[in-house]
Protein backbone atom coordinates (compact mmCIF):
# COMPACT_ATOMS: atom_id res chain seq x y z
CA UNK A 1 0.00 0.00 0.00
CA UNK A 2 2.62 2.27 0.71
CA UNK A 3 4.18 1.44 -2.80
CA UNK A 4 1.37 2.00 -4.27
CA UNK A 5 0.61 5.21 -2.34
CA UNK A 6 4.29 6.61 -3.36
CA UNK A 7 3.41 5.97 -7.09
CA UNK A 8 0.41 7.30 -7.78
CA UNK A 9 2.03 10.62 -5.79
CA UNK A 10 4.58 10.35 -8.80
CA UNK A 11 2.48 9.25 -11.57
CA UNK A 12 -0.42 11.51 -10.95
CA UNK A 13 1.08 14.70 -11.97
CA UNK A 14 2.61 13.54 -14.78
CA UNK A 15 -0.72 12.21 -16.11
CA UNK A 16 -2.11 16.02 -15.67
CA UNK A 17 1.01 17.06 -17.32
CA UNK A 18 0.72 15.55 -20.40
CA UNK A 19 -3.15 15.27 -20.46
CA UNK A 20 -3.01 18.79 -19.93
CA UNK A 21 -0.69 19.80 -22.81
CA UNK A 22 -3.29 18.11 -25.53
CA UNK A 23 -5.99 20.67 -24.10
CA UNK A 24 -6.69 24.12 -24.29
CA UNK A 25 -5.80 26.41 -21.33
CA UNK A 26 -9.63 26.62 -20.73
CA UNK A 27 -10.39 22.82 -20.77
CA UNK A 28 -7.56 22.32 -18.19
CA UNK A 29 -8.12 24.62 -15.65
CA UNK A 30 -11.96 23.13 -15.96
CA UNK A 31 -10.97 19.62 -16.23
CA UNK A 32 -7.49 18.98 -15.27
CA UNK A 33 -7.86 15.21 -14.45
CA UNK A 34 -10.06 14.36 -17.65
CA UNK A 35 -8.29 12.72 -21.01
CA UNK A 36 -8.32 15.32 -23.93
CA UNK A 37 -10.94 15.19 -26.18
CA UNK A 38 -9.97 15.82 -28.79
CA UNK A 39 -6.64 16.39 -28.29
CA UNK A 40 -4.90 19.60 -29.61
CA UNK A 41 -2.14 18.49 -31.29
CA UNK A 42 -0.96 21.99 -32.19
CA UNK A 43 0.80 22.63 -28.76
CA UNK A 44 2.91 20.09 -29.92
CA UNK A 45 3.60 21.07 -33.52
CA UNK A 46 4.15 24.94 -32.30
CA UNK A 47 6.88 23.58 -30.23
CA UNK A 48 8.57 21.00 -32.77
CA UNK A 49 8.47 23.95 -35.76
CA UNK A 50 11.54 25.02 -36.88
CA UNK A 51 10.99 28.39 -35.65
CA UNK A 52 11.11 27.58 -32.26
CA UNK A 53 13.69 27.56 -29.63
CA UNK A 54 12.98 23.85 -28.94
CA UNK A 55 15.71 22.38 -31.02
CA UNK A 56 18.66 25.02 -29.93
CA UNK A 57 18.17 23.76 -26.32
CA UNK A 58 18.08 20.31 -27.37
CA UNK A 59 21.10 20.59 -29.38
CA UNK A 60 23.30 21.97 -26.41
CA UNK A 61 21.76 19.93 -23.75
CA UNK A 62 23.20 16.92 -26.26
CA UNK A 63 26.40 18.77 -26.48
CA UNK A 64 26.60 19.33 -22.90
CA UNK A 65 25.63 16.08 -22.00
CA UNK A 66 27.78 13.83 -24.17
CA UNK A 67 30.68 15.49 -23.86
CA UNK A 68 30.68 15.37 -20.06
CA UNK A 69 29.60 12.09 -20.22
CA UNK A 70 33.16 11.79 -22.24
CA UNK A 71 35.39 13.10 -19.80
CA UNK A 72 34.27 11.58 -17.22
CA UNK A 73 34.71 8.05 -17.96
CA UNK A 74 38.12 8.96 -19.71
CA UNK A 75 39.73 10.42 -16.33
CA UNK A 76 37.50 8.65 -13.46
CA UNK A 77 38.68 5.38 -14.97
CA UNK A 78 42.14 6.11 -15.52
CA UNK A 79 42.34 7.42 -12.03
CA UNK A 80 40.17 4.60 -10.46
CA UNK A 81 42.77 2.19 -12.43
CA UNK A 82 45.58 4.01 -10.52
CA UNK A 83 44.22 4.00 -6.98
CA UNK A 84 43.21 0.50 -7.40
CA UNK A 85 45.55 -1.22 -8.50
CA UNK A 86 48.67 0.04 -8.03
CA UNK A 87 51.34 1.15 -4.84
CA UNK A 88 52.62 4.70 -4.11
CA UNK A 89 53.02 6.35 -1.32
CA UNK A 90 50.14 8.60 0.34
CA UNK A 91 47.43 6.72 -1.62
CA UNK A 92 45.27 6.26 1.09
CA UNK A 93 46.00 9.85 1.70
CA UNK A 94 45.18 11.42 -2.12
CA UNK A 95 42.15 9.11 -2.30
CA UNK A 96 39.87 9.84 1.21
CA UNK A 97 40.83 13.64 0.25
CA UNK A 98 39.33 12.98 -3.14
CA UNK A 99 36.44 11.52 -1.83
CA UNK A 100 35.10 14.78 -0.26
CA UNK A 101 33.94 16.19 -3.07
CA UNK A 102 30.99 14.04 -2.27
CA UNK A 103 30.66 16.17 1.00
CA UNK A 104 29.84 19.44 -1.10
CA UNK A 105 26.94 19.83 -3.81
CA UNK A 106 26.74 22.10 -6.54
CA UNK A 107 24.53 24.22 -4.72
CA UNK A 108 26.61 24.88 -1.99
CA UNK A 109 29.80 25.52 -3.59
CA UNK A 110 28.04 27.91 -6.78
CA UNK A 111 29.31 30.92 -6.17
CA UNK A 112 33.02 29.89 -5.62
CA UNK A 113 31.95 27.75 -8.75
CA UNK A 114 31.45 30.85 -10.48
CA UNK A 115 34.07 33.49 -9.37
CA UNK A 116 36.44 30.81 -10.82
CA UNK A 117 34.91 30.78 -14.13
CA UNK A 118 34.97 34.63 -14.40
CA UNK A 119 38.60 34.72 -13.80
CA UNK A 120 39.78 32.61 -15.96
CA UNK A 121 36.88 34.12 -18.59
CA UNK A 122 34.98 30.83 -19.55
CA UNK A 123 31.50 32.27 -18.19
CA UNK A 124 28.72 32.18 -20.99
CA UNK A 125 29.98 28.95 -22.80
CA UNK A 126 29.08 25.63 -22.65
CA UNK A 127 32.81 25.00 -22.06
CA UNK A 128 31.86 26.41 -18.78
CA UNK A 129 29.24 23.79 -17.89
CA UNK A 130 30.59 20.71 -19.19
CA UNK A 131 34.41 21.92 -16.52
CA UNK A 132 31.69 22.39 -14.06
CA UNK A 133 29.37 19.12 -14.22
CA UNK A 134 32.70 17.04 -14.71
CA UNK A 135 34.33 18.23 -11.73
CA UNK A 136 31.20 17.61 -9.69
CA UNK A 137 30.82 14.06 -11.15
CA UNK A 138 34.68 13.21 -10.65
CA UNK A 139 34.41 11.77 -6.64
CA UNK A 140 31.41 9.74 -6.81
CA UNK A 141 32.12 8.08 -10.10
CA UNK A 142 35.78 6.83 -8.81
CA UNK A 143 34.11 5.64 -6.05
CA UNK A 144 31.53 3.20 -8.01
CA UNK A 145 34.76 2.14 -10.24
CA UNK A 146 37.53 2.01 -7.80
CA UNK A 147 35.20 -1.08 -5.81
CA UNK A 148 35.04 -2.39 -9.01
CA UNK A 149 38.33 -2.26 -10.01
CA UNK A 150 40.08 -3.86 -6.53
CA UNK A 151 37.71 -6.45 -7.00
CA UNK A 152 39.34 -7.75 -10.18
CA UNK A 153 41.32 -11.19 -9.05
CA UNK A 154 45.44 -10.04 -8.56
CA UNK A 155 46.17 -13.55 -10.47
CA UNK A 156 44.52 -12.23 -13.48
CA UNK A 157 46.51 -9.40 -13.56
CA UNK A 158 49.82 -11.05 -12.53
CA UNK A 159 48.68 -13.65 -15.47
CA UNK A 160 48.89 -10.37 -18.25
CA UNK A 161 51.92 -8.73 -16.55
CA UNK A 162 53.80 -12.56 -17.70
CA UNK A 163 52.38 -12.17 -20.80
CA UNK A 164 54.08 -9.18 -21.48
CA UNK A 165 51.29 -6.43 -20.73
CA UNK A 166 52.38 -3.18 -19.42
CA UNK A 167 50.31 -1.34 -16.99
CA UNK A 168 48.13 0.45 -19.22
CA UNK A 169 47.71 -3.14 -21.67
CA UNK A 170 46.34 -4.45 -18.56
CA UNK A 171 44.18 -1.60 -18.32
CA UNK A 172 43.07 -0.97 -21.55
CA UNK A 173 42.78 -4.62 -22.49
CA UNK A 174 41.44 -6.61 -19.81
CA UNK A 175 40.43 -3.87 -16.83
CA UNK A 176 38.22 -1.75 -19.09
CA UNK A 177 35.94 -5.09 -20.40
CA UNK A 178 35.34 -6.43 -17.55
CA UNK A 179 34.25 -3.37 -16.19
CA UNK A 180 32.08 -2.77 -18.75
CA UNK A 181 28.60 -2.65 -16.48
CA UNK A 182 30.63 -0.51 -13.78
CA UNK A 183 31.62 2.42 -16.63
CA UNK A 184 27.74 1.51 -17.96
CA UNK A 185 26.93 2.61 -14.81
CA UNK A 186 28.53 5.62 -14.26
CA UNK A 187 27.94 6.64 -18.17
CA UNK A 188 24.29 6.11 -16.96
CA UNK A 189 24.31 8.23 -13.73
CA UNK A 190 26.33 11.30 -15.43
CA UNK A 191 23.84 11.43 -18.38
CA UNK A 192 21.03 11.32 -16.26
CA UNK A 193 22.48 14.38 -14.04
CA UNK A 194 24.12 16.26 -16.77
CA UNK A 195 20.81 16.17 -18.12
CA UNK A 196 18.49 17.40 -15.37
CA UNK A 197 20.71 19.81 -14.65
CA UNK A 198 19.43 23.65 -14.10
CA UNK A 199 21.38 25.52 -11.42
CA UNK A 200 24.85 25.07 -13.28
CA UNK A 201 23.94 26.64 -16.44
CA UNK A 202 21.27 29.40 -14.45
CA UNK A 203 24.60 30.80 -13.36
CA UNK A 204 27.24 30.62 -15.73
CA UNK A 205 24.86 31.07 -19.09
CA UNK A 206 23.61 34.54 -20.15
CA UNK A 207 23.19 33.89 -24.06
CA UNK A 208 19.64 32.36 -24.64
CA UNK A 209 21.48 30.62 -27.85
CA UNK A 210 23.84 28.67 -24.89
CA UNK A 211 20.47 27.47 -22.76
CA UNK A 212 20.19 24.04 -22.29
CA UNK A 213 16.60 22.39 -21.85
CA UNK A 214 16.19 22.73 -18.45
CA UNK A 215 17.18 26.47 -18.22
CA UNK A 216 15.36 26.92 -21.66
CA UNK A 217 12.10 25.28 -19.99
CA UNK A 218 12.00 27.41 -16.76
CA UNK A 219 12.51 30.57 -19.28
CA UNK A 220 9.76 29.02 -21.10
CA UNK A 221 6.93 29.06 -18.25
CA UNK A 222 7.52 32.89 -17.51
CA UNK A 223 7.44 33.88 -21.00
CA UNK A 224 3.81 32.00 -22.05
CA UNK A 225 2.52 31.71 -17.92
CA UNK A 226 -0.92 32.69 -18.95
CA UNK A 227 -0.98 29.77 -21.67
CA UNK A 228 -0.54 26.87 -19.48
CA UNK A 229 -1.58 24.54 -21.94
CA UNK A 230 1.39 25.13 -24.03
CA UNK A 231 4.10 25.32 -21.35
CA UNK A 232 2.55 21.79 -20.03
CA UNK A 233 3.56 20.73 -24.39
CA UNK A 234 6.94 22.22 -23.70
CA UNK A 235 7.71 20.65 -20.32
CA UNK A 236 6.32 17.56 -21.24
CA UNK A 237 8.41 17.23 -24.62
CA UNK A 238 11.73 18.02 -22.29
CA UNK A 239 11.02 15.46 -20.08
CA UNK A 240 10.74 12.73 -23.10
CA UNK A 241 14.28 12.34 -23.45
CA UNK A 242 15.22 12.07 -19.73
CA UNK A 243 12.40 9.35 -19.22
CA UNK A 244 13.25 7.02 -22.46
CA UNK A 245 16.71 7.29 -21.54
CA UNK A 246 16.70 6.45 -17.98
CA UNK A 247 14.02 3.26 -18.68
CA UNK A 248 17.17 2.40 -20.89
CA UNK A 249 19.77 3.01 -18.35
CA UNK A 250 17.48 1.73 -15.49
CA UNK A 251 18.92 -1.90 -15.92
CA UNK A 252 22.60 -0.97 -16.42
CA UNK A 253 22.72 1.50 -13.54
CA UNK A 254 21.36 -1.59 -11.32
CA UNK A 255 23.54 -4.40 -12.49
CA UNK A 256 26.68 -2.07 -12.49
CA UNK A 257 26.13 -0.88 -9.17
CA UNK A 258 25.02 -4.44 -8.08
CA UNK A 259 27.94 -6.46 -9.58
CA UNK A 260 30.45 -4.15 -7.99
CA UNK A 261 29.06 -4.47 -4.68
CA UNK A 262 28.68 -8.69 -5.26
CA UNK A 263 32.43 -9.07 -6.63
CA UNK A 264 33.85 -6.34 -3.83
C-alpha cells in the first residue's frame, strides 16, 4: 500500500502534465484530471516547428551532456585504475581527500563555482558547464569504479603482466571489459544528471542561444505563464528524453552498481 501510495504521488502529476498539454488552457483549468478530447495536437507542432527555440536547447543539452559524459569516464577510470591497483606512497591519503567532493553539492559551492569561471573568462559557454558538471561528477564516479576495479582477481593481472602487458595493456585490455557494467553505470548516472541539470547553467549562461533544456524550460513558463496549456507541451516534450533514456539506463545503472558491490 505504501508502494502503491508513493506511485500514484509520482504518476499523478505527470498524467495532468501531459493530459493537460493536448488541451486548451480553458479545458484544463476546468478539467485537469479528464483525457483530452480531442486532443490539440498543435501545442505540440508549435513547439517542434523550426521556428522555435525547442531544437537550440536540445542541441546543447546533447552537447553538454555527451561530452561530459566523455570526460568523465576517460579520467574517473584512468584514475580509479591508478588507486586500485597500483602502490605509491600517500594513496590512502590522495584518495579519502578525493572523496570529499561528495561532501559538497553544486549548490553549496556555486558561487566559488562561479568566481572561478569569471577569472579565468569561460563564463557564458558551454565550455563552462561541461568543466563544471565534470568536476562535480569526478568523486562519486571513482568511487563506483575504484570497488570495481580492486575487486578484479590479482592472479589475473599477474597472469597479463607474464604475458608481457604493461600497466596500461592491462588496463586498456582486460580492466576496461570487464568493467564494462561498472563504466555503464557511471555513463548512466552522469547522463542522467548532466541532463536534469538547471542551477549550473542558471549561473554561468547569459546567451539564450547557450540554454540548455532545463534552463530553456523554466525561461519558457515565464514567457507563455498565462498559456498553461502550451508550457505543459513544452515541459512535457523536455522530459521525453530524460524518461526514455533512464528506462534504458534503469537496468545498467542496477547491475553495475550491483555487480560491484557482489564481486567487492
Amino acid at each position: 500500500m505504501v508502494l502503491i501510495t508513493l506511485s500514484l504521488i509520482i504518476i499523478v502529476p505527470i498524467m495532468i502534465l501531459f493530459f493537460g498539454s493536448l488541451k486548451t488552457t480553458g479545458e484544463m483549468y476546468l478539467h485537469p484530471y479528464t483525457l483530452p478530447n480531442p486532443p490539440h495536437w498543435e501545442n505540440y507542432g508549435r513547439i517542434l516547428s523550426l521556428q522555435s527555440p525547442f531544437w537550440i536547447l536540445l542541441r546543447n543539452s546533447l552537447i553538454v551532456m555527451l561530452a561530459t559524459t566523455a570526460i568523465v569516464l576517460a579520467i574517473c577510470s584512468l584514475a580509479a585504475f591508478v588507486f586500485a591497483r597500483m602502490r605509491f606512497r600517500g594513496k590512502d591519503i590522495a584518495f579519502n581527500f578525493l572523496t570529499l567532493g561528495l561532501m559538497f553539492p553544486i549548490t553549496v559551492a556555486i558561487m566559488p563555482v562561479y568566481l572561478v569561471i569569471r577569472d579565468i573568462h569561460l563564463t557564458d559557454s558551454l565550455l563552462a558547464v561541461i568543466l563544471v558538471q565534470v568536476t562535480f561528477a569526478v568523486s562519486g564516479s571513482i568511487l563506483i569504479l575504484h570497488g570495481f576495479f580492486r575487486a578484479i582477481p590479482v592472479e589475473l593481472e599477474d597472469a597479463a603482466y607474464i604475458d608481457g602487458c604493461t600497466s596500461f595493456d592491462f588496463f586498456w585490455r582486460i580492466l576496461l571489459p570487464l568493467a564494462s557494467p561498472a563504466l555503464a553505470a557511471v555513463a548512466a548516472l552522469t547522463m542522467i544528471i548532466s541532463w536534469n541539470d538547471l542551477l549550473t547553467p542558471l549561473v554561468l549562461l547569459n546567451s539564450d542561444t547557450l540554454w540548455t533544456l532545463p534552463l530553456g524550460t523554466m525561461q519558457f513558463q515565464g514567457q507563455y505563464s498565462s498559456d498553461v496549456a502550451m508550457v505543459s507541451a513544452f515541459v512535457a516534450i523536455s522530459a521525453i528524453p530524460a524518461v526514455i533514456f533512464y528506462l534504458f539506463a534503469e537496468r545498467q545503472i542496477v547491475s553495475g552498481l550491483t555487480a560491484g558491490a557482489i564481486k567487492g
